[in-house]
PDB file of N, CA and C in Angstrom:
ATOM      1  N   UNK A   1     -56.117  80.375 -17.095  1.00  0.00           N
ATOM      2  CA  UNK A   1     -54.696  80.541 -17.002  1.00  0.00           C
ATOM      3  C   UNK A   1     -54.373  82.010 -17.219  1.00  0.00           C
ATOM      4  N   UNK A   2     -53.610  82.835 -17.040  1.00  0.00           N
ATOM      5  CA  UNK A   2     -52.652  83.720 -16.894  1.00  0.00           C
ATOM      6  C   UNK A   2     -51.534  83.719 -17.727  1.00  0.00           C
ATOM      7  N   UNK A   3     -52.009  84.962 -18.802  1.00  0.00           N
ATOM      8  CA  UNK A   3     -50.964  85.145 -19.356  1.00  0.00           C
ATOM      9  C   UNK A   3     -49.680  86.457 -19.061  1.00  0.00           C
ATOM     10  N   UNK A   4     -48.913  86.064 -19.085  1.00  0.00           N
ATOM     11  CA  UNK A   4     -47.698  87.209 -18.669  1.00  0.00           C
ATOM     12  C   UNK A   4     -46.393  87.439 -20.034  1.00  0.00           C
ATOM     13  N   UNK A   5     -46.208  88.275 -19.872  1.00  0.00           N
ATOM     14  CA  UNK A   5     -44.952  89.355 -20.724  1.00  0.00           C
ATOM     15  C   UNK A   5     -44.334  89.259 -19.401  1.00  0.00           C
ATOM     16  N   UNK A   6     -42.999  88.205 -19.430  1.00  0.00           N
ATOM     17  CA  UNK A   6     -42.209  88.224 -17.928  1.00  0.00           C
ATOM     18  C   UNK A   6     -41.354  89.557 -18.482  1.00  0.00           C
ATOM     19  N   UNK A   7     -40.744  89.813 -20.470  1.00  0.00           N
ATOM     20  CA  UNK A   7     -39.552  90.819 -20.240  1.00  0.00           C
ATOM     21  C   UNK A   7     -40.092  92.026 -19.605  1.00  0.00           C
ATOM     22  N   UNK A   8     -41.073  92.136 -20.021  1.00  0.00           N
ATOM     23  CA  UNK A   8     -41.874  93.802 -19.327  1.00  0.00           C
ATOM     24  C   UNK A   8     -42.697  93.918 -18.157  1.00  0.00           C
ATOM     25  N   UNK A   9     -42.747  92.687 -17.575  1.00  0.00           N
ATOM     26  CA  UNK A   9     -43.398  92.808 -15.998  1.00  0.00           C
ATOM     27  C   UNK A   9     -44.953  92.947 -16.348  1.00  0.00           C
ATOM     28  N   UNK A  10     -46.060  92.351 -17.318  1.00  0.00           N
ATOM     29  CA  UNK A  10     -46.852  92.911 -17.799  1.00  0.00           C
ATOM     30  C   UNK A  10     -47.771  91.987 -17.669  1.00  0.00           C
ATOM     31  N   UNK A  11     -49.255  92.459 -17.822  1.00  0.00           N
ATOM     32  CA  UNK A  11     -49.767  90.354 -17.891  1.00  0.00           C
ATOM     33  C   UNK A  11     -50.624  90.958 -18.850  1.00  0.00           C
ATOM     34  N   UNK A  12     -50.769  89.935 -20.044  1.00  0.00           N
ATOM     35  CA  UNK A  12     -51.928  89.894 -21.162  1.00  0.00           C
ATOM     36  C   UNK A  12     -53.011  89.493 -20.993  1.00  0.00           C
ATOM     37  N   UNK A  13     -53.247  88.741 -19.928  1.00  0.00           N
ATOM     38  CA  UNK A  13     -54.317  88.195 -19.920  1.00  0.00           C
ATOM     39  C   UNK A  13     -54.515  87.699 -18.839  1.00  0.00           C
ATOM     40  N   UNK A  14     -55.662  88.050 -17.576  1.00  0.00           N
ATOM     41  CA  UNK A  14     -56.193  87.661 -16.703  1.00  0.00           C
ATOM     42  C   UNK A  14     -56.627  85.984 -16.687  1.00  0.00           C
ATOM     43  N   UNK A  15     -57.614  85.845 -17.400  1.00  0.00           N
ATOM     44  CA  UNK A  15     -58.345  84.554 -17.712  1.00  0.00           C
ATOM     45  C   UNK A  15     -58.415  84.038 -19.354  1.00  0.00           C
ATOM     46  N   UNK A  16     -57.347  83.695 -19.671  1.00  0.00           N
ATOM     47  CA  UNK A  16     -57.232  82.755 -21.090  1.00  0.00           C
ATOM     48  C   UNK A  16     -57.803  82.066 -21.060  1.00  0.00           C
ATOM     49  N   UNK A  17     -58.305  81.241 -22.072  1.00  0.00           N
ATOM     50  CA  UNK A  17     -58.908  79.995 -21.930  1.00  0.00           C
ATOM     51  C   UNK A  17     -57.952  79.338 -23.002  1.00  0.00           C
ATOM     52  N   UNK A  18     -57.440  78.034 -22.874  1.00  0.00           N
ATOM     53  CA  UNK A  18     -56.777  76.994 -24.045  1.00  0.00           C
ATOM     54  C   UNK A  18     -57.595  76.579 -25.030  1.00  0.00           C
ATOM     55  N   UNK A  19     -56.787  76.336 -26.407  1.00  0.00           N
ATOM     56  CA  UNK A  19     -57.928  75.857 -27.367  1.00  0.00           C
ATOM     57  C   UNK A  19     -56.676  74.906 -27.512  1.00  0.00           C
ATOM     58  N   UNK A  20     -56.461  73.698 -27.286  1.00  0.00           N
ATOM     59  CA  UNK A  20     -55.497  72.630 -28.264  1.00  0.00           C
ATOM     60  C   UNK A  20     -56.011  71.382 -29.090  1.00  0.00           C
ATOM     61  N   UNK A  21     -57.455  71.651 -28.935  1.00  0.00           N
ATOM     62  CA  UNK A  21     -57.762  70.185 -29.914  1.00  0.00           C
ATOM     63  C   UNK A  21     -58.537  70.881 -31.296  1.00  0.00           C
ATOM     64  N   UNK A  22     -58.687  70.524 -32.215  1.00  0.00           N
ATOM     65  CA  UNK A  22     -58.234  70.553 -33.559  1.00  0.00           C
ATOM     66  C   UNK A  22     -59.854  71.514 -33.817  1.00  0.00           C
ATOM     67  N   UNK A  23     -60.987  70.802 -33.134  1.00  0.00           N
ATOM     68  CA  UNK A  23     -62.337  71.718 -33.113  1.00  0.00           C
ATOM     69  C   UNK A  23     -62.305  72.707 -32.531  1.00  0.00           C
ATOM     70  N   UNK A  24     -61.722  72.865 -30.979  1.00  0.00           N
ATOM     71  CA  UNK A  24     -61.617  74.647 -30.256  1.00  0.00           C
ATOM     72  C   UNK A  24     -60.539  75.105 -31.196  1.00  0.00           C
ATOM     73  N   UNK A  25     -59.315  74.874 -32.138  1.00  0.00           N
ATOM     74  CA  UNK A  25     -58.628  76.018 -32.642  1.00  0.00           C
ATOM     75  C   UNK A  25     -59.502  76.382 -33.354  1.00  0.00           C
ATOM     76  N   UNK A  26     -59.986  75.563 -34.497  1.00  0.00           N
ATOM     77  CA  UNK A  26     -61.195  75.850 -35.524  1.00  0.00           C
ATOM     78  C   UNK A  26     -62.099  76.855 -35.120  1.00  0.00           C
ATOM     79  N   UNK A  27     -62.332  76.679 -34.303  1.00  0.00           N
ATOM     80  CA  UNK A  27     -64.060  77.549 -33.786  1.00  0.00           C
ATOM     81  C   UNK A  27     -62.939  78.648 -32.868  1.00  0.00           C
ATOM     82  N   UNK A  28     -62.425  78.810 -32.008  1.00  0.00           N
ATOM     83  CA  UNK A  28     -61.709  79.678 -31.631  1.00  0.00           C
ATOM     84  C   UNK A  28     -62.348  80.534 -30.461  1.00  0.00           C
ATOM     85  N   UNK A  29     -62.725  82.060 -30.978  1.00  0.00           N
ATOM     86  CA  UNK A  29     -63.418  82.751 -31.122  1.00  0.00           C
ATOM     87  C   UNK A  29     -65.059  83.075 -31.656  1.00  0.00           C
ATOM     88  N   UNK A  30     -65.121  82.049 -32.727  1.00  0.00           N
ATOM     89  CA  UNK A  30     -65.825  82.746 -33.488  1.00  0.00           C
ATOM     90  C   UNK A  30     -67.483  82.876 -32.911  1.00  0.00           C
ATOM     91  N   UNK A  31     -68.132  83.476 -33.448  1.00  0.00           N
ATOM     92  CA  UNK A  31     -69.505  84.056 -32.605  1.00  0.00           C
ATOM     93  C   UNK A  31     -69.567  84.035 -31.180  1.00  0.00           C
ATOM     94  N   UNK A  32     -68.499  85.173 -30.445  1.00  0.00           N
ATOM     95  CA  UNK A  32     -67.997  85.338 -28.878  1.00  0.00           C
ATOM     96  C   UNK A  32     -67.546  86.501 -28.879  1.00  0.00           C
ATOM     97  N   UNK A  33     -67.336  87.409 -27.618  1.00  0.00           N
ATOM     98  CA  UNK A  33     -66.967  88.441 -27.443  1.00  0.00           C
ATOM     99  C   UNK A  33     -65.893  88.076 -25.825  1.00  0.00           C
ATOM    100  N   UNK A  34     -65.234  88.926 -26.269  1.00  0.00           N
ATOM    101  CA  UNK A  34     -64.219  88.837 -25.221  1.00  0.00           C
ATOM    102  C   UNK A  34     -65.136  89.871 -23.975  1.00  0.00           C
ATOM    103  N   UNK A  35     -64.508  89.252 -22.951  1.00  0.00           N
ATOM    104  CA  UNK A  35     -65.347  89.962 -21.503  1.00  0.00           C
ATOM    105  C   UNK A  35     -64.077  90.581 -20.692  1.00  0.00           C
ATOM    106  N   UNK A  36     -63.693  91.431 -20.299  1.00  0.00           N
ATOM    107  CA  UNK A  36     -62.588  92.038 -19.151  1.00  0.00           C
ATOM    108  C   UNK A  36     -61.039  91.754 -19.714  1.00  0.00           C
ATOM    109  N   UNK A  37     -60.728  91.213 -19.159  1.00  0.00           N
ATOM    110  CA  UNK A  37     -59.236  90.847 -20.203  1.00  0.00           C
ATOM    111  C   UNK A  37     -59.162  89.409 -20.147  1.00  0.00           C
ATOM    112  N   UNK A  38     -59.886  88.547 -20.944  1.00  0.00           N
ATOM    113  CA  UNK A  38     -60.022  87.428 -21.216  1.00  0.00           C
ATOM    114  C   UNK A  38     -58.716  87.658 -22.636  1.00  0.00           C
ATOM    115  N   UNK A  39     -58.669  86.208 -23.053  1.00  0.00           N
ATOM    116  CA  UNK A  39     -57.969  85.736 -24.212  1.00  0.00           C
ATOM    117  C   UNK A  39     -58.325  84.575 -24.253  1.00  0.00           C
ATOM    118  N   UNK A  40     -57.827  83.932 -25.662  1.00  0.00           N
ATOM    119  CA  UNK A  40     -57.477  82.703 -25.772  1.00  0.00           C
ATOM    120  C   UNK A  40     -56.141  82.089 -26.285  1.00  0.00           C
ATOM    121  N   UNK A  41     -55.605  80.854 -25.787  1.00  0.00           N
ATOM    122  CA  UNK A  41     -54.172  80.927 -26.710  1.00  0.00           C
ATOM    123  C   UNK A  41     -54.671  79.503 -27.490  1.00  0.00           C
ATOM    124  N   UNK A  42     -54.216  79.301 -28.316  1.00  0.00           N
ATOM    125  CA  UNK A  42     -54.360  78.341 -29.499  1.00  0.00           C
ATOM    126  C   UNK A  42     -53.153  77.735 -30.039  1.00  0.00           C
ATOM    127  N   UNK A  43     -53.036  76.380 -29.138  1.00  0.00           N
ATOM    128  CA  UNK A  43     -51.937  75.611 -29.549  1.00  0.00           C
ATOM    129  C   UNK A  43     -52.204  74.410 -30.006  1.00  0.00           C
ATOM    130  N   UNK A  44     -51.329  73.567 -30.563  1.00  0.00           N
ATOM    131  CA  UNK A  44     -50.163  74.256 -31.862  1.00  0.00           C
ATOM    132  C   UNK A  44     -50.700  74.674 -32.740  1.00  0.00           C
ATOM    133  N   UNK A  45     -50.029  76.110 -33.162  1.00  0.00           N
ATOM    134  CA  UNK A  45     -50.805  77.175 -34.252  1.00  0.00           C
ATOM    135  C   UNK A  45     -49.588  78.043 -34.935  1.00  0.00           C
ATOM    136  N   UNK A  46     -49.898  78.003 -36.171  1.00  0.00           N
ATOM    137  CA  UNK A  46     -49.103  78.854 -36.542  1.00  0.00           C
ATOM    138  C   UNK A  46     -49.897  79.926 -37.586  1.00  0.00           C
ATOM    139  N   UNK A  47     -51.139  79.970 -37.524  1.00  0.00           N
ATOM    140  CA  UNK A  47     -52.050  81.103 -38.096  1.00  0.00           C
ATOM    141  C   UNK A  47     -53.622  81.135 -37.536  1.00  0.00           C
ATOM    142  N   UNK A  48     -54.126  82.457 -38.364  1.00  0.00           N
ATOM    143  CA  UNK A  48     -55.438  82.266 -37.027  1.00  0.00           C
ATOM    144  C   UNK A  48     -56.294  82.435 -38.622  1.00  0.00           C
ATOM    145  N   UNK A  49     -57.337  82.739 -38.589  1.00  0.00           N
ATOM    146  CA  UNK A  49     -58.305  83.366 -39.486  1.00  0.00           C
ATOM    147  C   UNK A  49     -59.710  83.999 -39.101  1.00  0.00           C
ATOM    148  N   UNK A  50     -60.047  84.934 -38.975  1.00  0.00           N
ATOM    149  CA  UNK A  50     -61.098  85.450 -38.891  1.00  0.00           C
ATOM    150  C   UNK A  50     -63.169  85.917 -39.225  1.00  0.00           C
ATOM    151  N   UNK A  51     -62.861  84.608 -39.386  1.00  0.00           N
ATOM    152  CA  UNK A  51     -64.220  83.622 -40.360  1.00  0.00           C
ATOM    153  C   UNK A  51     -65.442  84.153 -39.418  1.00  0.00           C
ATOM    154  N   UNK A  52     -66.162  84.941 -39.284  1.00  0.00           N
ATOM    155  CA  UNK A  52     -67.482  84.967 -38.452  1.00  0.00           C
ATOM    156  C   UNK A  52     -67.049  85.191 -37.009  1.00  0.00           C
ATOM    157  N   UNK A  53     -65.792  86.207 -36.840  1.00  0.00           N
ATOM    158  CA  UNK A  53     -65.583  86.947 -35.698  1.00  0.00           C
ATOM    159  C   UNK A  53     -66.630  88.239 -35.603  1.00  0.00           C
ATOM    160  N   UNK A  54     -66.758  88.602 -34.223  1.00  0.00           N
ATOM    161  CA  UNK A  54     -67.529  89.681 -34.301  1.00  0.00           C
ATOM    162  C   UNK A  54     -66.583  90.969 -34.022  1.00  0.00           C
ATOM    163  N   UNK A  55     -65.664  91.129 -33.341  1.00  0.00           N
ATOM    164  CA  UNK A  55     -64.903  92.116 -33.262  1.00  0.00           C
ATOM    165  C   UNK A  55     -63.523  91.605 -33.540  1.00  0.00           C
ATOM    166  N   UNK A  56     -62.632  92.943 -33.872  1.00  0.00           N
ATOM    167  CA  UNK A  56     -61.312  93.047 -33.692  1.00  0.00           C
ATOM    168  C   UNK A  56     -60.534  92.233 -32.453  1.00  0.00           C
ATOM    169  N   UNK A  57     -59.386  91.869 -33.019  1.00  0.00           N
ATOM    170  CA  UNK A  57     -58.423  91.110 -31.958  1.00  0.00           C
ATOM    171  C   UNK A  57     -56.953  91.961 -31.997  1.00  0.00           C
ATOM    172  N   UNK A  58     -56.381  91.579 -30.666  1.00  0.00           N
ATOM    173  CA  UNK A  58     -54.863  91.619 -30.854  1.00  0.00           C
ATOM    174  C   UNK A  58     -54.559  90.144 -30.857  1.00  0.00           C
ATOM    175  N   UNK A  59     -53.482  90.091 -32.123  1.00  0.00           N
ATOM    176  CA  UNK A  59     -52.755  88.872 -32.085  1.00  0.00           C
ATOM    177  C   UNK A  59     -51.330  88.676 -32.095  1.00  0.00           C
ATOM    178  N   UNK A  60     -50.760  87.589 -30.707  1.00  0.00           N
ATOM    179  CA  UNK A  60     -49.217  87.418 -30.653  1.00  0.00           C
ATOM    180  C   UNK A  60     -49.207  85.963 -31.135  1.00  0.00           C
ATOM    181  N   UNK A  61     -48.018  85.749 -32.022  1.00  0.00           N
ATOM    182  CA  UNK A  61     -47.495  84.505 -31.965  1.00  0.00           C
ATOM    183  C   UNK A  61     -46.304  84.224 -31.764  1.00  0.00           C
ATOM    184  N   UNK A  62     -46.142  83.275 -30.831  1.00  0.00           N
ATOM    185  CA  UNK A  62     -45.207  82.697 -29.949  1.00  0.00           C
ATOM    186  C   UNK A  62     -44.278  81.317 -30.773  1.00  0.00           C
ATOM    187  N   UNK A  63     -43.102  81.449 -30.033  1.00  0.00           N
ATOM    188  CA  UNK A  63     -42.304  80.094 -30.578  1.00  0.00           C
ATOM    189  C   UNK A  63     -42.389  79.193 -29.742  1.00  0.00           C
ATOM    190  N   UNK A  64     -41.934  77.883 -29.685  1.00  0.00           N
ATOM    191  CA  UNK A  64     -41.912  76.685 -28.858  1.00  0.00           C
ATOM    192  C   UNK A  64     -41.020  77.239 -27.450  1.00  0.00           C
ATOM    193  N   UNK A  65     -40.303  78.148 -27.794  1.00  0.00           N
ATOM    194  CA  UNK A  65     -39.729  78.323 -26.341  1.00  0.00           C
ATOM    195  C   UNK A  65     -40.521  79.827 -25.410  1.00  0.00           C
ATOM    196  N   UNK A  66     -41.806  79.583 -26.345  1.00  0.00           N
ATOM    197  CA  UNK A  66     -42.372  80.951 -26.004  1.00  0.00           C
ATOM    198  C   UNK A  66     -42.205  82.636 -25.809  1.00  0.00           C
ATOM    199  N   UNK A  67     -41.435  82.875 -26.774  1.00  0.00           N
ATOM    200  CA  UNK A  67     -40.574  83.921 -27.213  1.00  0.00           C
ATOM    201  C   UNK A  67     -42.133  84.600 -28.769  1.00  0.00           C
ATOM    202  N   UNK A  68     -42.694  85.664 -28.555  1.00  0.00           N
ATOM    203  CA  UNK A  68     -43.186  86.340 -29.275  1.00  0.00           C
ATOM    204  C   UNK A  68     -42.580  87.045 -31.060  1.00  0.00           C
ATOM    205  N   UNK A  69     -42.892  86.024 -31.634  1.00  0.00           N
ATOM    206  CA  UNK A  69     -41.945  86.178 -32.793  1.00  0.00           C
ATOM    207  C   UNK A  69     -42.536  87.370 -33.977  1.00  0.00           C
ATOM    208  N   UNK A  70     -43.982  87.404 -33.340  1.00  0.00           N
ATOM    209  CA  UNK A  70     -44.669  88.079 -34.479  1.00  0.00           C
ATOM    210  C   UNK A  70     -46.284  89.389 -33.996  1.00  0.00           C
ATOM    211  N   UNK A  71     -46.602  90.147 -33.865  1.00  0.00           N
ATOM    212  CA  UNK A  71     -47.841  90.601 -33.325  1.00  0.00           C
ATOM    213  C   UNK A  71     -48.200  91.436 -34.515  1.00  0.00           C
ATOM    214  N   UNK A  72     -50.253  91.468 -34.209  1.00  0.00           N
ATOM    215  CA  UNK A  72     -50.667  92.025 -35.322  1.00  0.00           C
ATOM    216  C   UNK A  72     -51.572  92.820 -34.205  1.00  0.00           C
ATOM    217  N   UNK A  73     -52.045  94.278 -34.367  1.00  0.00           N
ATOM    218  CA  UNK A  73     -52.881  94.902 -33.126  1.00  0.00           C
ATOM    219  C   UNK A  73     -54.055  95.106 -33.827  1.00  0.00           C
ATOM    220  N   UNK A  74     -55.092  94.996 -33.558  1.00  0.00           N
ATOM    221  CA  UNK A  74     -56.529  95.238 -34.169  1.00  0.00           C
ATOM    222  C   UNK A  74     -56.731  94.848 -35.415  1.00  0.00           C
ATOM    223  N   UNK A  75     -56.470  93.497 -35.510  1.00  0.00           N
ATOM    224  CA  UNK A  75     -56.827  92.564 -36.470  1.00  0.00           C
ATOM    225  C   UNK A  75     -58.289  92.349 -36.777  1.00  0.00           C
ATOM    226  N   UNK A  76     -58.885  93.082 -38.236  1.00  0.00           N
ATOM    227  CA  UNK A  76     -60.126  93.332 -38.526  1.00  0.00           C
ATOM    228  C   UNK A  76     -60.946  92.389 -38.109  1.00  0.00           C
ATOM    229  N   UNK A  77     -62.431  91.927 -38.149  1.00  0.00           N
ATOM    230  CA  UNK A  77     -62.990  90.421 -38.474  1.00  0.00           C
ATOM    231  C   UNK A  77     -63.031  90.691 -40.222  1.00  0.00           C
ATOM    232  N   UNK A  78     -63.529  89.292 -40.415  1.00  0.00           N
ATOM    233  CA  UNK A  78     -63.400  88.844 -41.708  1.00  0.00           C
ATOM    234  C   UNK A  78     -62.110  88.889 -42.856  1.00  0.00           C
ATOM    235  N   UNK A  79     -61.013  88.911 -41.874  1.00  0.00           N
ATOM    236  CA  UNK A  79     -59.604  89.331 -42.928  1.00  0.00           C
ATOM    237  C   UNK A  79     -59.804  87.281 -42.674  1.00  0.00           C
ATOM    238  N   UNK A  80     -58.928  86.992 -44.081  1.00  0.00           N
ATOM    239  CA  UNK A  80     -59.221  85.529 -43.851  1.00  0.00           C
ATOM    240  C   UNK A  80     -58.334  84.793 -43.521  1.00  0.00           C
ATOM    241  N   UNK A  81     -56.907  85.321 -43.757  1.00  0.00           N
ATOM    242  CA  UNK A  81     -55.527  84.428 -42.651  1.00  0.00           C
ATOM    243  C   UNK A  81     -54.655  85.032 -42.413  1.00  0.00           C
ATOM    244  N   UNK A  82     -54.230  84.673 -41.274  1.00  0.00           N
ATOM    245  CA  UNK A  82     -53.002  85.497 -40.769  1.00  0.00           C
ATOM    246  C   UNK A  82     -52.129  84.843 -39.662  1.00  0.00           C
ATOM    247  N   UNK A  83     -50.794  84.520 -40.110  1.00  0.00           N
ATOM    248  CA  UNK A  83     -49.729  83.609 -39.964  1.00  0.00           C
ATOM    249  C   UNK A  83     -48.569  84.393 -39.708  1.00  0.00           C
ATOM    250  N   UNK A  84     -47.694  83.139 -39.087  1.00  0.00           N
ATOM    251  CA  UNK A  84     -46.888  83.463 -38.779  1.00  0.00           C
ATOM    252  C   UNK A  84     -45.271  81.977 -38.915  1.00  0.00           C
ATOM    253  N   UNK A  85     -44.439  82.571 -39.590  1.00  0.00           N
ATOM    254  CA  UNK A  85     -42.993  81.259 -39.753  1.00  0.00           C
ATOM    255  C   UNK A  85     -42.681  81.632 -38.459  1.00  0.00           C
ATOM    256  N   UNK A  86     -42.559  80.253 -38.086  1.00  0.00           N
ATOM    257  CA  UNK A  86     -41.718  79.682 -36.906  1.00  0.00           C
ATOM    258  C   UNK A  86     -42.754  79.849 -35.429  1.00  0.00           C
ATOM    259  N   UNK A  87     -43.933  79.825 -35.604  1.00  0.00           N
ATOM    260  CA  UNK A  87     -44.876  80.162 -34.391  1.00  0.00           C
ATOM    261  C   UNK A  87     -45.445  78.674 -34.121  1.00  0.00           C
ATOM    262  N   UNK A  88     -45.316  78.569 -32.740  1.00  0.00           N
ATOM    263  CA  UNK A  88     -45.841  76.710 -32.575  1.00  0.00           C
ATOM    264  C   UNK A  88     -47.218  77.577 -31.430  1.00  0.00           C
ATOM    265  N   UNK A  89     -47.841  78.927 -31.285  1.00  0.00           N
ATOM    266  CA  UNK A  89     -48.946  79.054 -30.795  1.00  0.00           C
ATOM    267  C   UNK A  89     -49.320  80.348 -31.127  1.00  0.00           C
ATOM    268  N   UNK A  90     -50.700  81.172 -30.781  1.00  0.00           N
ATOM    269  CA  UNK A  90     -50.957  82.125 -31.019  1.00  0.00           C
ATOM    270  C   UNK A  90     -51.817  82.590 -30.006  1.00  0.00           C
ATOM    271  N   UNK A  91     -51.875  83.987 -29.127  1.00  0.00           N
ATOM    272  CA  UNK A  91     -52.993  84.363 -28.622  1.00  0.00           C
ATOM    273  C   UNK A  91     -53.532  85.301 -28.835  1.00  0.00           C
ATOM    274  N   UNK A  92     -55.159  85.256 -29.007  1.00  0.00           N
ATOM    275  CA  UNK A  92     -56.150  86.448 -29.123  1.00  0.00           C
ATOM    276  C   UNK A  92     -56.125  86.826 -27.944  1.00  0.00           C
ATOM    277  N   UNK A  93     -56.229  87.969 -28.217  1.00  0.00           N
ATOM    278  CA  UNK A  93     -56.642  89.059 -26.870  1.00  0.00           C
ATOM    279  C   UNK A  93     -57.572  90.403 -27.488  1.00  0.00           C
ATOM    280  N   UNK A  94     -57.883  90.498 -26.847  1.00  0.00           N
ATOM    281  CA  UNK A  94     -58.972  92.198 -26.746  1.00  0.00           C
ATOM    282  C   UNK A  94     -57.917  93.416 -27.247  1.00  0.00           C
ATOM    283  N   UNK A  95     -58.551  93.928 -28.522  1.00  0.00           N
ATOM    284  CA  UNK A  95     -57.660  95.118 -28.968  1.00  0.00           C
ATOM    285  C   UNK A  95     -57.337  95.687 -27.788  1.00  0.00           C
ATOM    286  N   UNK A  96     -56.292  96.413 -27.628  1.00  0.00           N
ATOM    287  CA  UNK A  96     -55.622  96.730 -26.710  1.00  0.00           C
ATOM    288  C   UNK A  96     -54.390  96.165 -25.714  1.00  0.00           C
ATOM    289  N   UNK A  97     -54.645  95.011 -25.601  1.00  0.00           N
ATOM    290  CA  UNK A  97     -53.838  94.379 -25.076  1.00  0.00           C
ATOM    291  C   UNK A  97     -52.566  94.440 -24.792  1.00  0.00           C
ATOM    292  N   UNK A  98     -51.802  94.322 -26.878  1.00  0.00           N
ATOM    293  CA  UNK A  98     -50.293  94.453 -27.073  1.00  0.00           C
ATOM    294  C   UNK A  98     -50.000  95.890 -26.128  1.00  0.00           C
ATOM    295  N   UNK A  99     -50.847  96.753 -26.659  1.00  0.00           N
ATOM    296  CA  UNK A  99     -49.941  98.096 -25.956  1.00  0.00           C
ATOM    297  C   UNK A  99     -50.436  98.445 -24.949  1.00  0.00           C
ATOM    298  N   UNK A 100     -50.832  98.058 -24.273  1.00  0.00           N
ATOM    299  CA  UNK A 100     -51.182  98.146 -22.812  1.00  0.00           C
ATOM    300  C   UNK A 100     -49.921  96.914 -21.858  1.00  0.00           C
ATOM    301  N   UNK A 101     -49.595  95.888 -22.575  1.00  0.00           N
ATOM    302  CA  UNK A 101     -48.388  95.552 -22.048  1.00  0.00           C
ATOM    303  C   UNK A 101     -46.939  95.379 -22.354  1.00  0.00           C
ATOM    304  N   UNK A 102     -47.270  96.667 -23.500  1.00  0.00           N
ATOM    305  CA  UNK A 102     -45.918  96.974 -23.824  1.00  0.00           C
ATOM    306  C   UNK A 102     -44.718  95.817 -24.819  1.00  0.00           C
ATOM    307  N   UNK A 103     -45.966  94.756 -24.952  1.00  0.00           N
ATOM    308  CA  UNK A 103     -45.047  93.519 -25.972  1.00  0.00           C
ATOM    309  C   UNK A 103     -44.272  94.176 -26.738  1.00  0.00           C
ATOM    310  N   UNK A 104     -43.213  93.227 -27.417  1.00  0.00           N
ATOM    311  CA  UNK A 104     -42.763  93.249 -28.502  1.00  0.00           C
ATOM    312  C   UNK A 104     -42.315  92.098 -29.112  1.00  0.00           C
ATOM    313  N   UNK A 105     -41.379  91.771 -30.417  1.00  0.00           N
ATOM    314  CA  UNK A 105     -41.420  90.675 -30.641  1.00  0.00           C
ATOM    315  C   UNK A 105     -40.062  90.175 -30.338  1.00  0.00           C
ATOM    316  N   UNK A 106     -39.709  88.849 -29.567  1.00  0.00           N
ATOM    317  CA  UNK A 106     -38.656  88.585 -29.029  1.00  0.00           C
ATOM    318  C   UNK A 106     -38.935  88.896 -27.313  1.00  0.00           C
ATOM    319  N   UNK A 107     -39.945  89.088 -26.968  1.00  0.00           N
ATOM    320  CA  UNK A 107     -39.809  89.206 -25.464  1.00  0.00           C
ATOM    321  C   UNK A 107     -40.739  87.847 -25.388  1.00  0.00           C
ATOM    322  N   UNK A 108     -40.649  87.279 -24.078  1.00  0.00           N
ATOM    323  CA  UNK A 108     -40.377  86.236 -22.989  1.00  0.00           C
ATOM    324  C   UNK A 108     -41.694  86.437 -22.638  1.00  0.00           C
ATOM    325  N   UNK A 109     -42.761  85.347 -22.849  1.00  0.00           N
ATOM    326  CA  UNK A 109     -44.081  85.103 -22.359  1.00  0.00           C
ATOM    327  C   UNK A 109     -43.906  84.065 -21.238  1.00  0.00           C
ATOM    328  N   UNK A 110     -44.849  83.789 -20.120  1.00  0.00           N
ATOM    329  CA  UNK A 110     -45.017  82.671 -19.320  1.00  0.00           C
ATOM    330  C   UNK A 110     -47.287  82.451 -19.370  1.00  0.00           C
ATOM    331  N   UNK A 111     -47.036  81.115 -19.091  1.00  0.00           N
ATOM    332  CA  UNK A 111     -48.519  80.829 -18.782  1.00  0.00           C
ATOM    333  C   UNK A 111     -48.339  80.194 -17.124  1.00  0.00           C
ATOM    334  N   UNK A 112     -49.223  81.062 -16.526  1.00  0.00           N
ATOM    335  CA  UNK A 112     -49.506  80.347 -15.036  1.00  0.00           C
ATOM    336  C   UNK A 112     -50.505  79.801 -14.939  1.00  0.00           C
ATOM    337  N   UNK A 113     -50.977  78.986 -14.431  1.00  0.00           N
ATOM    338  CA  UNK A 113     -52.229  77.964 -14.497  1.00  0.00           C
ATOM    339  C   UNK A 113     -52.207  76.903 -14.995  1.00  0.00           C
ATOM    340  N   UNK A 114     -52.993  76.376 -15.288  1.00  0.00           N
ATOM    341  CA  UNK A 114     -53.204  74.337 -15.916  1.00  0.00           C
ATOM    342  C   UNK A 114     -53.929  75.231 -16.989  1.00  0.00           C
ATOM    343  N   UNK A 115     -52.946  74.452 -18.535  1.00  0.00           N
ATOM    344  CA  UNK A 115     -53.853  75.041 -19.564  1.00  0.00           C
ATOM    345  C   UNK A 115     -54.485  73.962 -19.858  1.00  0.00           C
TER     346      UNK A 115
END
């Protein structure tokens, strides 16, 4: 799936992959490296943790109407939680990401594809 920043004309993510069942949020990431501008989004989520990541992430979290309520940019590995009030998802992406598409919080995400 395809992630997009519709307020800024921007896309986060070429090839996301979905995590919504209770073992892919769990495992996530962990012992994986992101390839080109991959991500993952992780729903329903309202925090991530960084348990046996190998690199840094950018992280957005999103509301139910998919509105970006919160971002963290080069989120260490091994920091152990990191949340967000009022977020019903979250996506990793490859440091760089946020500012390469110019997010912020309160702008307008879309997913294209079958997640």
């Amino acid at each position: 799936m395809i992630l997009r920043n519709t307020t800024r004309g921007t896309t986060l993510a070429e090839r996301a992959r979905p995590a919504e069942t209770f073992w892919s949020r769990g495992c996530g990431l962990m012992f994986q490296r992101f390839e080109g501008s991959d991500g993952m989004m992780l729903r329903p989520a309202n925090a991530i943790h960084m348990c046996f990541m190998r690199m840094p992430i950018d992280v957005i979290f999103f509301d139910k109407r998919l509105v970006i309520v919160k971002m963290v940019c080069d989120l260490a590995p091994w920091r152990l939680f990191c949340g967000a009030r009022g977020a019903a998802g979250v996506l990793e992406l490859p440091v760089g990401a946020i500012a390469r598409s110019r997010s912020e919080p309160g702008d307008q995400l879309e997913f294209v594809g079958t997640p």
